[in-house]
Protein backbone atom coordinates (compact mmCIF):
# COMPACT_ATOMS: atom_id res chain seq x y z
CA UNK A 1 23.34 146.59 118.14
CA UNK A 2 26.87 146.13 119.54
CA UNK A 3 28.52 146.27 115.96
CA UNK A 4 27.53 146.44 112.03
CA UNK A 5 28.37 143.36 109.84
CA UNK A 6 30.32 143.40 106.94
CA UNK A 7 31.06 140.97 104.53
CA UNK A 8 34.11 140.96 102.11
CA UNK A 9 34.78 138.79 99.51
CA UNK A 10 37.87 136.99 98.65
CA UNK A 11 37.72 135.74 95.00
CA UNK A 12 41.06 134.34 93.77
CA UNK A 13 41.51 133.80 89.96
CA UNK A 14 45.04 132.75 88.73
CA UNK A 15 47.04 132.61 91.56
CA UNK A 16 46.23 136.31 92.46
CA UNK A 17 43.36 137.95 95.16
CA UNK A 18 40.61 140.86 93.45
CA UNK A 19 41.21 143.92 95.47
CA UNK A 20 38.86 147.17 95.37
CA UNK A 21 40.74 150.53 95.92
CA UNK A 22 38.56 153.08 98.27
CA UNK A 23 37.98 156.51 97.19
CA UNK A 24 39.99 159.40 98.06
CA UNK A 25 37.71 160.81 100.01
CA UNK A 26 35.58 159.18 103.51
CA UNK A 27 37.51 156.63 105.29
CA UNK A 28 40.95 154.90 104.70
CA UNK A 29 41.43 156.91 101.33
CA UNK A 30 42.88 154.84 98.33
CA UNK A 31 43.28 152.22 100.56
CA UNK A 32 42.95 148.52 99.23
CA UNK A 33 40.26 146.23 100.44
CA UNK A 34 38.08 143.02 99.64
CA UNK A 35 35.28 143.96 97.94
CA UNK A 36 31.92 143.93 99.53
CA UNK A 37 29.87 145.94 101.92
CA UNK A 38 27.14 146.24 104.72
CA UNK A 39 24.89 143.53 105.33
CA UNK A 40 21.49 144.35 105.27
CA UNK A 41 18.39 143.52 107.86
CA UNK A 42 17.08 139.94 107.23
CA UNK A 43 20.34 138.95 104.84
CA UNK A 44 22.22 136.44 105.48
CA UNK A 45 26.26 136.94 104.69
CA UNK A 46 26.17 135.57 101.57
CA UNK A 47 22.98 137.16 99.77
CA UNK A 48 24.62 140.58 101.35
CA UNK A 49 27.76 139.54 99.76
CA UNK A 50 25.56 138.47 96.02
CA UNK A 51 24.26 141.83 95.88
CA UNK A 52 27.14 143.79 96.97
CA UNK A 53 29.05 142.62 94.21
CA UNK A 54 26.87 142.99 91.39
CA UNK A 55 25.91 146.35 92.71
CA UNK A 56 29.70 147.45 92.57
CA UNK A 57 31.49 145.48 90.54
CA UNK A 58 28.46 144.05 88.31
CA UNK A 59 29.63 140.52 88.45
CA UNK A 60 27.32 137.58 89.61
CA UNK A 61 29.07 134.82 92.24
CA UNK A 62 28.51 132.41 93.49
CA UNK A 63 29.65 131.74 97.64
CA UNK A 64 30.34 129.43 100.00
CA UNK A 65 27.11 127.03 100.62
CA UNK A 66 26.86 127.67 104.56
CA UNK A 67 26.78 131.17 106.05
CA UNK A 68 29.29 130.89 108.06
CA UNK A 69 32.65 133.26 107.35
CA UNK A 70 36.38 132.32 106.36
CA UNK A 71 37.22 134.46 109.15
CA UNK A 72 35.91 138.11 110.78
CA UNK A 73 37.92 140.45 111.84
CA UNK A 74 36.00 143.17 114.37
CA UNK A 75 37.62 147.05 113.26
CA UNK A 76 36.83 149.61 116.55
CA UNK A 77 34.73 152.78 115.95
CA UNK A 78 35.77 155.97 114.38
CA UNK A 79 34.73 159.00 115.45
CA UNK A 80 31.31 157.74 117.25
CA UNK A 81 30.67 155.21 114.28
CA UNK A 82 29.32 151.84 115.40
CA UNK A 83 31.93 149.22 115.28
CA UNK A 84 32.23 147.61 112.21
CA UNK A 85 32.55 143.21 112.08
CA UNK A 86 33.97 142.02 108.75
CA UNK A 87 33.50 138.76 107.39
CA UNK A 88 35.53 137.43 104.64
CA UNK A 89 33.64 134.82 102.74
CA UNK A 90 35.46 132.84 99.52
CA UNK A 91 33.76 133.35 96.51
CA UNK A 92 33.92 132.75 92.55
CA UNK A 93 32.75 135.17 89.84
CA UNK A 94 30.52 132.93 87.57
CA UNK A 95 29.49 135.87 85.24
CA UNK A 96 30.49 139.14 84.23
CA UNK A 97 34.06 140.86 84.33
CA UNK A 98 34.88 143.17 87.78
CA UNK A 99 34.31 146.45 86.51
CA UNK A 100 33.86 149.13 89.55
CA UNK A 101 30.48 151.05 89.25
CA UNK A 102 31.82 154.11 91.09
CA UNK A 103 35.54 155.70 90.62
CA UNK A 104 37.61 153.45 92.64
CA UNK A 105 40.26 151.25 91.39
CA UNK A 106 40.52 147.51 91.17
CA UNK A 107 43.05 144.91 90.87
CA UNK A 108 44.78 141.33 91.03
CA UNK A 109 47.32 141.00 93.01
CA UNK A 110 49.89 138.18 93.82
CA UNK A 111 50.64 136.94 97.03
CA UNK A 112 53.74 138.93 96.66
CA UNK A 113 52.23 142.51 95.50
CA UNK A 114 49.89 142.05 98.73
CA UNK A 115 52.73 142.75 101.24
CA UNK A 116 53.35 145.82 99.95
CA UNK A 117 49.87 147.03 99.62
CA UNK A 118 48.45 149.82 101.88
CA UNK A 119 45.28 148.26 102.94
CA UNK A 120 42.21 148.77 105.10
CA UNK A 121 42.21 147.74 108.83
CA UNK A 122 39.95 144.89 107.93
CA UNK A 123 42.52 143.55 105.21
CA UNK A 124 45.68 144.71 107.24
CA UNK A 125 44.26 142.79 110.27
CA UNK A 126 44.05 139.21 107.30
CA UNK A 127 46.50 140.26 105.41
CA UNK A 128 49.12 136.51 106.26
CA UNK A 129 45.74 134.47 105.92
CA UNK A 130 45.11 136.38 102.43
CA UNK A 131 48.46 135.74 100.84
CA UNK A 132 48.54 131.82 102.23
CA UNK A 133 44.97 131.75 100.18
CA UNK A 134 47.02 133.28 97.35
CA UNK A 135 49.62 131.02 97.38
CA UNK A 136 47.51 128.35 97.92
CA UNK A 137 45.85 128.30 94.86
């Protein structure tokens, strides 16, 4: 395996983008990011992206029919990891109300508030196609 997938959601409510805060401690501490996580053997990017967010956030969405991503975004290795690919995927919540399942923090932002945030490479890397999306809707 030349890299690990990732998907990422990008769920936009009001006119402003959910964010997901890392913890202080691993990587990229109290960093903001979309929210999401590793995809799985035999998932496709959205099932990955289904369960990620009801196992973190306990919300239920729904995603993009096809499987293919918004955009990716491939992040190098750190300290001997495997690469990491991101996908970002658009999605809606359908049920529930983002509420983090571990200590990390969570927010919506505004196109503007997202040029000032300190994000993760994956997110850095999107960050003019996130706040078009923004302001797009």
């Amino acid at each position: 395996m030349t890299h690990v997938d990732v998907v990422a959601a990008v769920i936009i409510q009001d006119g402003r983008i959910l964010l997901t805060q890392r913890s202080p401690k691993g990587s990229y501490p109290w960093r903001w990011e979309s929210p999401g996580g590793k995809v799985e053997a035999g998932e496709t990017l959205a099932l990955a992206l289904v369960r990620e967010l009801r196992e973190e956030l306990g919300v239920k969405i729904v995603v993009d029919s096809d499987d293919r991503a918004l955009t990716y975004v491939d992040i190098p290795s750190r300290e001997g990891a495997t690469p990491r690919r991101v996908h970002f995927k658009e999605a809606t919540i359908v049920s529930g109300r983002p509420e983090p399942t571990i200590p990390i923090g969570l927010g919506w932002f505004t196109a503007d508030e997202l040029t000032g945030l300190k994000m993760t490479p994956a997110n850095e890397a999107r960050r003019e196609e996130l706040v078009t999306l923004v302001r797009g809707a």
